[in-house]
PDB file of N, CA and C in Angstrom:
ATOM      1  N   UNK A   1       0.830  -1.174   0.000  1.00  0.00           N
ATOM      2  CA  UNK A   1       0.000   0.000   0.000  1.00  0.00           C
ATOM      3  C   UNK A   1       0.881   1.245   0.000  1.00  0.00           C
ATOM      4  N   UNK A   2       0.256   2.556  -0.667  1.00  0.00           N
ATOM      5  CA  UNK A   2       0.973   3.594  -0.682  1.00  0.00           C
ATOM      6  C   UNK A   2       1.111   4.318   0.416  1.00  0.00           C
ATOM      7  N   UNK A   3       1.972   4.860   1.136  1.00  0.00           N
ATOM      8  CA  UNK A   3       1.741   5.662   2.353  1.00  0.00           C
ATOM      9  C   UNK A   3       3.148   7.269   2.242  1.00  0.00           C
ATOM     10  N   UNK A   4       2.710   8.170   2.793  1.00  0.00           N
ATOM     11  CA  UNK A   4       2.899   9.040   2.465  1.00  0.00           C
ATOM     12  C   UNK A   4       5.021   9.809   3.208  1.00  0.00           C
ATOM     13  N   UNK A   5       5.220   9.598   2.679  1.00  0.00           N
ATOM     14  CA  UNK A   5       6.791   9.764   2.987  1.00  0.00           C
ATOM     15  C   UNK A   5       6.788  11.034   4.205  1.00  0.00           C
ATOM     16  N   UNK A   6       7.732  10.333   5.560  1.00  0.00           N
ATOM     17  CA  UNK A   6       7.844  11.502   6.379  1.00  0.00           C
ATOM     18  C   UNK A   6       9.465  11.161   6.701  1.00  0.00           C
ATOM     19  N   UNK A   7       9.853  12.108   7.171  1.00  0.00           N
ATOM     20  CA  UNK A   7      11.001  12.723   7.702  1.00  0.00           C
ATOM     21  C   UNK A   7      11.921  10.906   8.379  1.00  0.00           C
ATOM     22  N   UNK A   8      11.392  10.268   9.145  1.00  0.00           N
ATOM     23  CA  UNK A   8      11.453   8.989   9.922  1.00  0.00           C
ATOM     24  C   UNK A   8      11.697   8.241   8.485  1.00  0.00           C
ATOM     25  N   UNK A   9      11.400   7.748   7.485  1.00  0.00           N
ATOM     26  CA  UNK A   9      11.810   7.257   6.503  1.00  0.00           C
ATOM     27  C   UNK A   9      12.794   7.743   5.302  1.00  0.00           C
ATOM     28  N   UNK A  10      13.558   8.991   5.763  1.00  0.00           N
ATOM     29  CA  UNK A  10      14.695   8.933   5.094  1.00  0.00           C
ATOM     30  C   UNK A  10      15.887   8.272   4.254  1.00  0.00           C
ATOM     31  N   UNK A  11      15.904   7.657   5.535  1.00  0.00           N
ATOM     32  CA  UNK A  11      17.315   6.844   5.076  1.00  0.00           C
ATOM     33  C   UNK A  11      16.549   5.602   3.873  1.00  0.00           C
ATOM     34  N   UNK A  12      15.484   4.933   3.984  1.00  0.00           N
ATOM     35  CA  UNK A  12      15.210   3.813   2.883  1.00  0.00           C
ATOM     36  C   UNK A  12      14.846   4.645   1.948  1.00  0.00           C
ATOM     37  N   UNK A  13      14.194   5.685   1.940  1.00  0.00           N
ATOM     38  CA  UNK A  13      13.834   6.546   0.358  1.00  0.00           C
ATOM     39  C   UNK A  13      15.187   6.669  -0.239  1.00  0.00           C
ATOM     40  N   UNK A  14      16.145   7.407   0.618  1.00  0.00           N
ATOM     41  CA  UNK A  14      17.292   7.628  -0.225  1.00  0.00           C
ATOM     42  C   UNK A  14      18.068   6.554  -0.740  1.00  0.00           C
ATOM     43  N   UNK A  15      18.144   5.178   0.047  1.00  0.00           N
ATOM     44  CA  UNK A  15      18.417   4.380  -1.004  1.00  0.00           C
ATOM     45  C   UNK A  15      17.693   3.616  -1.649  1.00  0.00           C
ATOM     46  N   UNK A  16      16.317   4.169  -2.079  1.00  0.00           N
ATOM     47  CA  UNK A  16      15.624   3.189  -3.203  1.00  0.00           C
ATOM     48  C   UNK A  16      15.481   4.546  -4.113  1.00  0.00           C
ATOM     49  N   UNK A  17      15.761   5.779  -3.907  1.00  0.00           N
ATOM     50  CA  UNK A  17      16.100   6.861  -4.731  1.00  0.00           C
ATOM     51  C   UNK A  17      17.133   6.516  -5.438  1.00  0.00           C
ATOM     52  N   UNK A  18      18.445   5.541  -4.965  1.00  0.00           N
ATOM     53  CA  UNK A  18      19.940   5.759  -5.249  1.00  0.00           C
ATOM     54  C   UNK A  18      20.028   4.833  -6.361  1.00  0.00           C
ATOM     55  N   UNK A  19      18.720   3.745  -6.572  1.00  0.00           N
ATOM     56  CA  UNK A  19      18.549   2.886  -7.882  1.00  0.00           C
ATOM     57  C   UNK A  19      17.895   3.789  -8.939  1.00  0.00           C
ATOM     58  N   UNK A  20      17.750   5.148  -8.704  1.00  0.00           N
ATOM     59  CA  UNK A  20      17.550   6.073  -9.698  1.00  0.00           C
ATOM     60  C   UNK A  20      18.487   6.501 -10.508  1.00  0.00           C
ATOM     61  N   UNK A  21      18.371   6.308 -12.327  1.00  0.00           N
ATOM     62  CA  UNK A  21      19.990   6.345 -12.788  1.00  0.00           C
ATOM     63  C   UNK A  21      20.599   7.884 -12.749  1.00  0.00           C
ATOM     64  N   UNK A  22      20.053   8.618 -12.522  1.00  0.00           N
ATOM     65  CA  UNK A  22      20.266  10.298 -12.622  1.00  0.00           C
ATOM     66  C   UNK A  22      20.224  10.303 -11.108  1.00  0.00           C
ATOM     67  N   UNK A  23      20.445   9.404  -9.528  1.00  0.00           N
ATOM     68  CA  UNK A  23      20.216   9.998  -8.274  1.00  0.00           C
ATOM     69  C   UNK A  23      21.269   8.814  -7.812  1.00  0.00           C
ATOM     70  N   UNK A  24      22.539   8.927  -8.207  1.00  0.00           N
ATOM     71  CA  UNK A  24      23.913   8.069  -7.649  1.00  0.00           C
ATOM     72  C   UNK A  24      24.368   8.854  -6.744  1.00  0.00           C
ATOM     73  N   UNK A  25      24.595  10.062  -7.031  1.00  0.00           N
ATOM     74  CA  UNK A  25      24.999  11.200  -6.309  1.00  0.00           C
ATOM     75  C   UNK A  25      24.934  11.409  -4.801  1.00  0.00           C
ATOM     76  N   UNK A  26      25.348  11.429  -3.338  1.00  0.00           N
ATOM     77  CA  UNK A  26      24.678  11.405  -2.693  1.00  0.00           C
ATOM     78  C   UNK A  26      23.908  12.762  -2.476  1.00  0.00           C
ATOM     79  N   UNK A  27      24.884  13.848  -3.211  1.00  0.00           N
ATOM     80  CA  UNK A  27      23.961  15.424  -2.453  1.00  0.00           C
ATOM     81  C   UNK A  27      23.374  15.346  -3.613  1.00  0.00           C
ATOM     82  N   UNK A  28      22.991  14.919  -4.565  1.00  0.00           N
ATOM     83  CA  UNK A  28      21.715  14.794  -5.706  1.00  0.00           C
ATOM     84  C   UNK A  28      20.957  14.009  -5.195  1.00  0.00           C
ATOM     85  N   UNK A  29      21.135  13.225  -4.075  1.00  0.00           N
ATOM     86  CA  UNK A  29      20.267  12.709  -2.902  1.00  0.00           C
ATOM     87  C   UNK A  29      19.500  13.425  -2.038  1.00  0.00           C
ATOM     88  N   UNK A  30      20.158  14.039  -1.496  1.00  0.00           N
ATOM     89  CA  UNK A  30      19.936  14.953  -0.502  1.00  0.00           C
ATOM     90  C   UNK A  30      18.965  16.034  -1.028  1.00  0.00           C
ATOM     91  N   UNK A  31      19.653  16.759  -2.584  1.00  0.00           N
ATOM     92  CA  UNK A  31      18.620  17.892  -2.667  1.00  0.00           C
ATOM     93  C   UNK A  31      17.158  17.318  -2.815  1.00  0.00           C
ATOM     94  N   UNK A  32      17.124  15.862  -3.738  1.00  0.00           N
ATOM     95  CA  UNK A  32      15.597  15.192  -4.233  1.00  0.00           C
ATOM     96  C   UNK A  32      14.771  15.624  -2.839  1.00  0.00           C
ATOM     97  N   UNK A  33      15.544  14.563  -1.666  1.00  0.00           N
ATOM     98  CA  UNK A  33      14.731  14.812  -0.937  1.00  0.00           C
ATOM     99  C   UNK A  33      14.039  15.497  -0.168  1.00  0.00           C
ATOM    100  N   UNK A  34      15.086  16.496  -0.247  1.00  0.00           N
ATOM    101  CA  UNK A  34      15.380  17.967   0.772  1.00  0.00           C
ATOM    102  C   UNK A  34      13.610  18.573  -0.042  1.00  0.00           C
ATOM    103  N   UNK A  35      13.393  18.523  -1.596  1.00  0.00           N
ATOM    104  CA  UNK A  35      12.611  19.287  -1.923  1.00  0.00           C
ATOM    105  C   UNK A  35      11.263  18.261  -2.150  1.00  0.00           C
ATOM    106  N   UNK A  36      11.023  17.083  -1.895  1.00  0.00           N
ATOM    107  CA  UNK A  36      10.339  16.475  -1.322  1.00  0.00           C
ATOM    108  C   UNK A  36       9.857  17.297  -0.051  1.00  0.00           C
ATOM    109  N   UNK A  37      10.418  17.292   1.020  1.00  0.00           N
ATOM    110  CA  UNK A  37      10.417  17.907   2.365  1.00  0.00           C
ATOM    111  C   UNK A  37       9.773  19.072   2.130  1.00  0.00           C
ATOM    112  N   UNK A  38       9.806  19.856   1.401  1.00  0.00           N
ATOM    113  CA  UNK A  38       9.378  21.293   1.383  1.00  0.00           C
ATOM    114  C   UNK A  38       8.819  21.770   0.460  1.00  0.00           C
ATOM    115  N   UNK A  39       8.710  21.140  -0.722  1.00  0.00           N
ATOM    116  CA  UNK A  39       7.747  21.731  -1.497  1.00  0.00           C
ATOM    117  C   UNK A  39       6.427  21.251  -1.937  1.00  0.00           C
ATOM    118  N   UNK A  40       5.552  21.754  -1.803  1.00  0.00           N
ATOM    119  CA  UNK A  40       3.693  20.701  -1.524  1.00  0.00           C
ATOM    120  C   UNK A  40       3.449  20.207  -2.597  1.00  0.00           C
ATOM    121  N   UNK A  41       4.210  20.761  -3.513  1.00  0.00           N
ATOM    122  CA  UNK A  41       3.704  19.937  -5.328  1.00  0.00           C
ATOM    123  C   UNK A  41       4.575  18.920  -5.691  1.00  0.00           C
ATOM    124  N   UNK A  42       5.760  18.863  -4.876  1.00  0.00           N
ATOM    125  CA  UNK A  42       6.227  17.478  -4.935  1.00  0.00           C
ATOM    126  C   UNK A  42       5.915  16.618  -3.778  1.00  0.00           C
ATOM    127  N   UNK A  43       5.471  15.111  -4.423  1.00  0.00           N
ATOM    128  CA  UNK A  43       5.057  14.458  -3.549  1.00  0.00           C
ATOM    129  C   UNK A  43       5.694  13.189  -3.443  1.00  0.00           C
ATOM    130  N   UNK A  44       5.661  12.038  -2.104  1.00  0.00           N
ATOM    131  CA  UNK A  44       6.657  11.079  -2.378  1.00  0.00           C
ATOM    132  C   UNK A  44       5.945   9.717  -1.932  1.00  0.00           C
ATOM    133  N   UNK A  45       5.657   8.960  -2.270  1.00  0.00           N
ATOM    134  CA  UNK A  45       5.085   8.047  -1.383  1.00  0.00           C
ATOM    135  C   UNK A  45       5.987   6.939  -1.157  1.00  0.00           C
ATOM    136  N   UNK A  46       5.578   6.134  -0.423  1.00  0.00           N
ATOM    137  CA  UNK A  46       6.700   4.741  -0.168  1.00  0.00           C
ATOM    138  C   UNK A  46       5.629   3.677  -0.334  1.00  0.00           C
ATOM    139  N   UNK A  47       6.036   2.605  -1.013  1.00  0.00           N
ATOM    140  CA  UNK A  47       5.249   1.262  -0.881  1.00  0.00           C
ATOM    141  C   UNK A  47       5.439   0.314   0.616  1.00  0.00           C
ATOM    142  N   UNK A  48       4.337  -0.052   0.730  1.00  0.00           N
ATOM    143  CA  UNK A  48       4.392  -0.960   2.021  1.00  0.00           C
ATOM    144  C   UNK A  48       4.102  -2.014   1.807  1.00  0.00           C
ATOM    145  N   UNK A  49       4.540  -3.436   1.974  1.00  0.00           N
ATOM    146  CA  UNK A  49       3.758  -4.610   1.755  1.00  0.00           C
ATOM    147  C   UNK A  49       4.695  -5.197   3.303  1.00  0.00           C
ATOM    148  N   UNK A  50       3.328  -5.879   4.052  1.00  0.00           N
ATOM    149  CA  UNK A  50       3.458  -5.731   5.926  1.00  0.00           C
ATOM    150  C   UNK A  50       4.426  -4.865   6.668  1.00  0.00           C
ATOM    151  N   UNK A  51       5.300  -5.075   7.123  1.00  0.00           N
ATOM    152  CA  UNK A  51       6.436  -4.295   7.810  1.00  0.00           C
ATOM    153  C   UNK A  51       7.356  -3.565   6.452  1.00  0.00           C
ATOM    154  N   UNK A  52       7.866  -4.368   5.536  1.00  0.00           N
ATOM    155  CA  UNK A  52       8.623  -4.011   4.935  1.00  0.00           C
ATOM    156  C   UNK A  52       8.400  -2.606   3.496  1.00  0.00           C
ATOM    157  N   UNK A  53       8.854  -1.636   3.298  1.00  0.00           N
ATOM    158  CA  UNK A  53       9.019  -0.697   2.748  1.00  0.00           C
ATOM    159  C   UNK A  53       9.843  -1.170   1.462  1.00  0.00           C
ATOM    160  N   UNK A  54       9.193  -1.616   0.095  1.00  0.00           N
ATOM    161  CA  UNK A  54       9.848  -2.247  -0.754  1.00  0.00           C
ATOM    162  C   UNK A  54       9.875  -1.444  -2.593  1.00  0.00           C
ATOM    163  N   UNK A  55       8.984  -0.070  -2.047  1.00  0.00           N
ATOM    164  CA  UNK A  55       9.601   0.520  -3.521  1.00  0.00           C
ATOM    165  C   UNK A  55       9.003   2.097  -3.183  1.00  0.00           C
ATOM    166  N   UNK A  56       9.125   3.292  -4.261  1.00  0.00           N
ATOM    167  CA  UNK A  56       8.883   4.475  -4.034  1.00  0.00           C
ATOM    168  C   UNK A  56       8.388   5.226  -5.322  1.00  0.00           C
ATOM    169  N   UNK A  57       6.987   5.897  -5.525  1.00  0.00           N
ATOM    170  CA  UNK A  57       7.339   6.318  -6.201  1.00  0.00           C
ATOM    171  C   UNK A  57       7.045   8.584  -5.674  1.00  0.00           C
ATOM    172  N   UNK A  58       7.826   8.962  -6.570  1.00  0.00           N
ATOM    173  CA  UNK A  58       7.730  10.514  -6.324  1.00  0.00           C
ATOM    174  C   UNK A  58       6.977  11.138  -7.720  1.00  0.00           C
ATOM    175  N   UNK A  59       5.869  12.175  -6.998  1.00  0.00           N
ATOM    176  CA  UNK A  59       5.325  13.140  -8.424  1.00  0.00           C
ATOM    177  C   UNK A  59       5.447  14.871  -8.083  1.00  0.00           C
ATOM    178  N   UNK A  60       5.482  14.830  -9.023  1.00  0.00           N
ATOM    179  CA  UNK A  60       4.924  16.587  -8.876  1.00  0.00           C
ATOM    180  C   UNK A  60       3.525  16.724  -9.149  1.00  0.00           C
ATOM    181  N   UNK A  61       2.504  17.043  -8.267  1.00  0.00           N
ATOM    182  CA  UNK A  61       1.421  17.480  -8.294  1.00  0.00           C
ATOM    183  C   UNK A  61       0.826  18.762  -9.111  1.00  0.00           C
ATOM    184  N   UNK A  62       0.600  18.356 -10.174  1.00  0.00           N
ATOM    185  CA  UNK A  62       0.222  19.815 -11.104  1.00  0.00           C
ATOM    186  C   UNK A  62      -1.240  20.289 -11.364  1.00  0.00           C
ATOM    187  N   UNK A  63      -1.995  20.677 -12.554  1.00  0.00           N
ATOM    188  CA  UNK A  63      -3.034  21.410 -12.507  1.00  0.00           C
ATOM    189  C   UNK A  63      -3.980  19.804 -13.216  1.00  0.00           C
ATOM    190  N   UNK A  64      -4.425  18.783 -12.222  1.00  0.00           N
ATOM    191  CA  UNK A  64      -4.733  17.755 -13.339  1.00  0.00           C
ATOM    192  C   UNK A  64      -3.517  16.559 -13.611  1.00  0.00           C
ATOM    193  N   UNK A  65      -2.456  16.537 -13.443  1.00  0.00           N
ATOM    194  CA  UNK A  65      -1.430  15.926 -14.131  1.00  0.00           C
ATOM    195  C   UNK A  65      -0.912  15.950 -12.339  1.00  0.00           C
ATOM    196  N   UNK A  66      -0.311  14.588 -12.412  1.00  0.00           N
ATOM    197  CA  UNK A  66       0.630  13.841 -11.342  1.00  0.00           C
ATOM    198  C   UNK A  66       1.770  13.310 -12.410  1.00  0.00           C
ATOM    199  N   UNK A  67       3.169  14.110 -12.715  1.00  0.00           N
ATOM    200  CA  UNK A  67       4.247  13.555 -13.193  1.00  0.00           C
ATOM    201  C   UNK A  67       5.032  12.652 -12.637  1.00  0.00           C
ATOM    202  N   UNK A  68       5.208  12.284 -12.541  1.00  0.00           N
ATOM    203  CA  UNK A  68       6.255  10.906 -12.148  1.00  0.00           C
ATOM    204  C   UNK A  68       7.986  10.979 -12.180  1.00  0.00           C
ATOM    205  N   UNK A  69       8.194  11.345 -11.058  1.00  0.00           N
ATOM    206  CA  UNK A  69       9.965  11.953 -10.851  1.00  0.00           C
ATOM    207  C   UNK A  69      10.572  10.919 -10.620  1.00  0.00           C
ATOM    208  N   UNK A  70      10.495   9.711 -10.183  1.00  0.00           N
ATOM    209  CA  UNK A  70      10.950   8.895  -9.396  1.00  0.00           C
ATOM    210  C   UNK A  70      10.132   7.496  -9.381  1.00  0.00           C
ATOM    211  N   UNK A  71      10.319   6.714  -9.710  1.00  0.00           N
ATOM    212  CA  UNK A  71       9.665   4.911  -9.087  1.00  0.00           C
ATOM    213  C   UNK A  71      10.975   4.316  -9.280  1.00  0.00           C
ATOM    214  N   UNK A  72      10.793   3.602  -7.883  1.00  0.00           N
ATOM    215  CA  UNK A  72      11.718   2.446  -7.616  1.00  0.00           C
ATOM    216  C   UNK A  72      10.996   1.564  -7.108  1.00  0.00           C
ATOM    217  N   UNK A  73      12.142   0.673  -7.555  1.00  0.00           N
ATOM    218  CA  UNK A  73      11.330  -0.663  -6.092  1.00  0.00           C
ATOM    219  C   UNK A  73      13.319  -1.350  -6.164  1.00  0.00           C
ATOM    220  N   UNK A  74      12.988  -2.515  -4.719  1.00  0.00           N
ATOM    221  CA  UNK A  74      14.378  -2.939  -3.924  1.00  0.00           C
ATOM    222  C   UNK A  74      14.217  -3.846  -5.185  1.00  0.00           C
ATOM    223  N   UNK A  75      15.254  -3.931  -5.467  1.00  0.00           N
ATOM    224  CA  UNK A  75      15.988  -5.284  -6.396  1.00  0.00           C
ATOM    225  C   UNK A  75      15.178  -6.422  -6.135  1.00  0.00           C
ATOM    226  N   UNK A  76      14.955  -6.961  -4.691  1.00  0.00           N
ATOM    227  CA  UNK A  76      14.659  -8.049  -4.744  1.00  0.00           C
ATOM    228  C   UNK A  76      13.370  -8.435  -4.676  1.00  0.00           C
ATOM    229  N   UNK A  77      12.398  -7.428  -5.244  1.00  0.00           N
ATOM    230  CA  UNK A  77      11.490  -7.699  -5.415  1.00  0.00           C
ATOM    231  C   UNK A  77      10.706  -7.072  -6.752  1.00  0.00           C
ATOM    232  N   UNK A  78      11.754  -7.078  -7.408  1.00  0.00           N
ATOM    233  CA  UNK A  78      10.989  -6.701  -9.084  1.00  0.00           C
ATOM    234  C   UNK A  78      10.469  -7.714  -9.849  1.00  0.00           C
ATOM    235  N   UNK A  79       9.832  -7.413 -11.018  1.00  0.00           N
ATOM    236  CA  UNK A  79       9.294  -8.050 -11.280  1.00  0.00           C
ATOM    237  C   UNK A  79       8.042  -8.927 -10.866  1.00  0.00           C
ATOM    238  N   UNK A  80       7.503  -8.340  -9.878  1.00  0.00           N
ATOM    239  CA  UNK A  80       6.585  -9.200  -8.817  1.00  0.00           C
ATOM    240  C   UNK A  80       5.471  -8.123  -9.476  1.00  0.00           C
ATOM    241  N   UNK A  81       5.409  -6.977  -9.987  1.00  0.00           N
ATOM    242  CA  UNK A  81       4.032  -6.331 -10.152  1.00  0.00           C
ATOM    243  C   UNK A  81       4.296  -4.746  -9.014  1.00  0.00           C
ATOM    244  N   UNK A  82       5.040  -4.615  -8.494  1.00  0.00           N
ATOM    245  CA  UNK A  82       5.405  -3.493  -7.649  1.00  0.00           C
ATOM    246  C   UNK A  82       4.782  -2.314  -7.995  1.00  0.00           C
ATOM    247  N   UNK A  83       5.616  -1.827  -8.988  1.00  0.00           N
ATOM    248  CA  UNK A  83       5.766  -0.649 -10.222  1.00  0.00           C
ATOM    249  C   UNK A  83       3.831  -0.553 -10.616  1.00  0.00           C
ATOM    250  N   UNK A  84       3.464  -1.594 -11.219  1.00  0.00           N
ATOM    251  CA  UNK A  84       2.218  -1.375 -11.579  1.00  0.00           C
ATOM    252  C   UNK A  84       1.589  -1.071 -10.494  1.00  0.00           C
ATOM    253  N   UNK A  85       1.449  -1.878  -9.083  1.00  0.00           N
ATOM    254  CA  UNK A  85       0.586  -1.439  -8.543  1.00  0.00           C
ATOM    255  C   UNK A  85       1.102  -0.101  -7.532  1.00  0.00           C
ATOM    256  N   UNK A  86       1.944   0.349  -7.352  1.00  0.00           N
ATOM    257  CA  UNK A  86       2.390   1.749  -6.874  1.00  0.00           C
ATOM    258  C   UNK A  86       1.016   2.947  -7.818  1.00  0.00           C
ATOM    259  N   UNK A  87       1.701   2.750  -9.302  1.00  0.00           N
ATOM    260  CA  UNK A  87       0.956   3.962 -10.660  1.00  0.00           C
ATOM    261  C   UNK A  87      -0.827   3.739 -10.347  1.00  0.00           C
ATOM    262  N   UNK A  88      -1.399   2.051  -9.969  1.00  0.00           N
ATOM    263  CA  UNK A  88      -2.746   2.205  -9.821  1.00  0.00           C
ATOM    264  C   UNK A  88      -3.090   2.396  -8.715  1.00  0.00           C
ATOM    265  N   UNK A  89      -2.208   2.193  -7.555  1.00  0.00           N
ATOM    266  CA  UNK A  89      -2.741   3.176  -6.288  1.00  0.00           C
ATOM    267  C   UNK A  89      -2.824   4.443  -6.599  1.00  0.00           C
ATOM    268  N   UNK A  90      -1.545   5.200  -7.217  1.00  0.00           N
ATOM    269  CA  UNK A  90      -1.693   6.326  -7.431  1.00  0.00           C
ATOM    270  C   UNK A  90      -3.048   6.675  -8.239  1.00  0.00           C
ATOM    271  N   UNK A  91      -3.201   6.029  -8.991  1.00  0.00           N
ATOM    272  CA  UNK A  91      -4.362   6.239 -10.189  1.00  0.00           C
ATOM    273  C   UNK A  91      -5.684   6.753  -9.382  1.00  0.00           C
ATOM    274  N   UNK A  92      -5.745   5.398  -8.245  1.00  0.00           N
ATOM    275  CA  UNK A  92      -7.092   5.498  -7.031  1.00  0.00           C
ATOM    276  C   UNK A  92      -6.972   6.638  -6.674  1.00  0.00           C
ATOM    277  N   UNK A  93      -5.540   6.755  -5.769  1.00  0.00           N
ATOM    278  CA  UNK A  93      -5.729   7.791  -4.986  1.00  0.00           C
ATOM    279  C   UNK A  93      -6.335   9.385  -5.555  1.00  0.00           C
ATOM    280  N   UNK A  94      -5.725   9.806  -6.688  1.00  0.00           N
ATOM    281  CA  UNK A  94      -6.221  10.559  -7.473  1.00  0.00           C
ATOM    282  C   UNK A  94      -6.788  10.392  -8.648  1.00  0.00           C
ATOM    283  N   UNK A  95      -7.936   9.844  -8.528  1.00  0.00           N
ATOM    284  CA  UNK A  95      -9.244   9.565  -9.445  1.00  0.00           C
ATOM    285  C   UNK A  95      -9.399  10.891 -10.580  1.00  0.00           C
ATOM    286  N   UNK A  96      -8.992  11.998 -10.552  1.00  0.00           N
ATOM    287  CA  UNK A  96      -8.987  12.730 -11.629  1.00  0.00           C
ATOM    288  C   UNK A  96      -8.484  13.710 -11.912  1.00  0.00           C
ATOM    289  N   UNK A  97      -7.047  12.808 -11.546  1.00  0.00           N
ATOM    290  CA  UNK A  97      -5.904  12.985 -12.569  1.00  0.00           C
ATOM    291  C   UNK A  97      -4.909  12.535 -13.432  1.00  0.00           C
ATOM    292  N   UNK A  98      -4.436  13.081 -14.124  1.00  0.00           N
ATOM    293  CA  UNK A  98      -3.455  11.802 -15.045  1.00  0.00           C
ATOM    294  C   UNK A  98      -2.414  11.886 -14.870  1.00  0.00           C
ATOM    295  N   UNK A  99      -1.981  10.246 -15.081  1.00  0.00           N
ATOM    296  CA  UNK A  99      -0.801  10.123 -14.957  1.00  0.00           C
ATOM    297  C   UNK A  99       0.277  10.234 -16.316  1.00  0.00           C
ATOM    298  N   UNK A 100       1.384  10.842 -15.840  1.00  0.00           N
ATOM    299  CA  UNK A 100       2.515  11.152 -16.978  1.00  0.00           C
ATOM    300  C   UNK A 100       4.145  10.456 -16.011  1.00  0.00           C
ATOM    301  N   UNK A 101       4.665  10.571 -17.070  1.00  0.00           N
ATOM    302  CA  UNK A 101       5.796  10.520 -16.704  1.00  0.00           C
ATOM    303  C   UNK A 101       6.892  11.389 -17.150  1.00  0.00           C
ATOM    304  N   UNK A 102       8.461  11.532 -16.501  1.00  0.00           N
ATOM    305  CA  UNK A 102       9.655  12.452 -16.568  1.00  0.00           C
ATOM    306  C   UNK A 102      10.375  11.496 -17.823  1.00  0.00           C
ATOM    307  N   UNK A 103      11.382  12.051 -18.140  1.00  0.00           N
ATOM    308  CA  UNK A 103      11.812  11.607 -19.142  1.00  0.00           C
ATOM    309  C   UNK A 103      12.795  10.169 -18.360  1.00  0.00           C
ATOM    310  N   UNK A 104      13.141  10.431 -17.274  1.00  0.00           N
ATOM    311  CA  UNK A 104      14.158   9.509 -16.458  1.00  0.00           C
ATOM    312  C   UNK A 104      13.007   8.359 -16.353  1.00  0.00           C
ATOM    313  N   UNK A 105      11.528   8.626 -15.799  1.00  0.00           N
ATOM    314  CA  UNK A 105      10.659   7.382 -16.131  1.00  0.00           C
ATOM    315  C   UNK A 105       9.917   6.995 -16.735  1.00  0.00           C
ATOM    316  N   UNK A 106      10.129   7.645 -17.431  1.00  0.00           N
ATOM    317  CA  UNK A 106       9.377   6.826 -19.545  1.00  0.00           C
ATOM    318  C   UNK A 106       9.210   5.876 -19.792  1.00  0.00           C
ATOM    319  N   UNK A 107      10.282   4.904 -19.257  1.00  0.00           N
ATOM    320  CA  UNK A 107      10.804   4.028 -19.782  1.00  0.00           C
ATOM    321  C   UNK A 107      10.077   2.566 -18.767  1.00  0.00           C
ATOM    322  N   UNK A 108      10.032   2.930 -17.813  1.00  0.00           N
ATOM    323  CA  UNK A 108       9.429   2.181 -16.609  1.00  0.00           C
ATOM    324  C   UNK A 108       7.509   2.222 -16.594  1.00  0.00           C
ATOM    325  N   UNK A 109       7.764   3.415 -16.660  1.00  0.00           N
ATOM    326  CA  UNK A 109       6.288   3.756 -16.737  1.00  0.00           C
ATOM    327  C   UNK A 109       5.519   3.135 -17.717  1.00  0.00           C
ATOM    328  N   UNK A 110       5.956   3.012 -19.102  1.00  0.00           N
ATOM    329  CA  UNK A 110       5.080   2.535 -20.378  1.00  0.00           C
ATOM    330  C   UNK A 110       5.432   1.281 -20.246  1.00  0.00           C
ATOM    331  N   UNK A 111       6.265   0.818 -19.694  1.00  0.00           N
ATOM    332  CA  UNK A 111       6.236  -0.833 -19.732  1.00  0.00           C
ATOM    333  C   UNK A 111       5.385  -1.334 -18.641  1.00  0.00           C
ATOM    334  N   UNK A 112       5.135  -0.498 -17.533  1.00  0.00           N
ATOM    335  CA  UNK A 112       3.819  -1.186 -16.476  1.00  0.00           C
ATOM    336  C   UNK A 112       2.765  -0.714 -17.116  1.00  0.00           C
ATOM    337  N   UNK A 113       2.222   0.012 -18.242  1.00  0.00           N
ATOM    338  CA  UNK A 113       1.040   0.547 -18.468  1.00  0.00           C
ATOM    339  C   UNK A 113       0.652  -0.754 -19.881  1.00  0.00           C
ATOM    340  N   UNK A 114       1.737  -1.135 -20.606  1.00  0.00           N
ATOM    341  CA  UNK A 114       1.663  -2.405 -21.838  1.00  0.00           C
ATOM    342  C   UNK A 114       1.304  -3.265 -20.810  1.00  0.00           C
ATOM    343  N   UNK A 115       1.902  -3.909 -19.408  1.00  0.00           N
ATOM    344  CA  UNK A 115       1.446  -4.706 -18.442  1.00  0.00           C
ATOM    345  C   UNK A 115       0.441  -4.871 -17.989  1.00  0.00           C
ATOM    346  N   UNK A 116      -0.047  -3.990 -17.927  1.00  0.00           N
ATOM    347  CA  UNK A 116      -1.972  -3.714 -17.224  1.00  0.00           C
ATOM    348  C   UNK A 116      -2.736  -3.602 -18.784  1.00  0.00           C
ATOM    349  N   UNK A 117      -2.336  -3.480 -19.688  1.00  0.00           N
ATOM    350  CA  UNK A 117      -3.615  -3.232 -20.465  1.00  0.00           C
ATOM    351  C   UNK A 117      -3.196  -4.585 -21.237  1.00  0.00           C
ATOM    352  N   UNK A 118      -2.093  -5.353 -21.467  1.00  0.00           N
ATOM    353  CA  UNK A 118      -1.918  -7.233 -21.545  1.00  0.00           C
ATOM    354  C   UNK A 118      -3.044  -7.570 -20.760  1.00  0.00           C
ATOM    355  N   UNK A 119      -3.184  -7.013 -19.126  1.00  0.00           N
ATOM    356  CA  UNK A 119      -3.729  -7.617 -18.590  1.00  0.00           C
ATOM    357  C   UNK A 119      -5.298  -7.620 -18.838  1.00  0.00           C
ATOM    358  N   UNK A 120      -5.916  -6.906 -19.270  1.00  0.00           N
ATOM    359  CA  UNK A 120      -7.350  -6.497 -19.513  1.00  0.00           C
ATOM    360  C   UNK A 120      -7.825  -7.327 -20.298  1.00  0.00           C
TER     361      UNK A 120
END
């Protein structure tokens, strides 16, 4: 389930941020999150499945449009459906708005969206 990134979950965002290929960096770490922290149109959520915190994704909240800065998930659990169901929580959570993606997740993004509509 999606739940909403606070201050106490730092340290696992930044390293499921750090499987971001543009966020190796650690102070390109630091700023992502720093402006996570402080700015209301970027938003971050963390995946939960029971105790464990196993992927992330981040948007910018716009007029209608939720962009997509960021999805990860831990290595050892890809391929399981993660990614898709992170974008259709998101989808729920904001019922009317759309989803896009950054150019860094283009690439992730349209391959869980060919995944769900295989699935239909």
């Amino acid at each position: 389930m999606l739940i909403r990134y606070k201050k106490n979950f730092e340290k696992i965002a930044m390293g499921l941020l750090s499987f971001m290929p543009n966020e190796k960096d650690v102070k390109k770490l630091q700023q992502s999150i720093k402006i996570y922290e402080t700015d209301p149109e970027w938003q971050l959520f963390l995946w939960r499945e029971g105790e464990d915190i196993i992927g992330l994704v981040g948007v910018i909240k716009g007029n209608e449009v939720l962009e997509i800065q960021h999805i990860s998930v831990n290595p050892s659990h890809r391929d399981q459906g993660v990614g898709k169901a992170m974008i259709l929580a998101l989808k729920e959570m904001y019922p009317n708005f759309t989803v896009t993606a950054n150019e860094y997740t283009t690439s992730f993004y349209s391959r869980c969206m060919e995944d769900m509509e295989d699935a239909q």
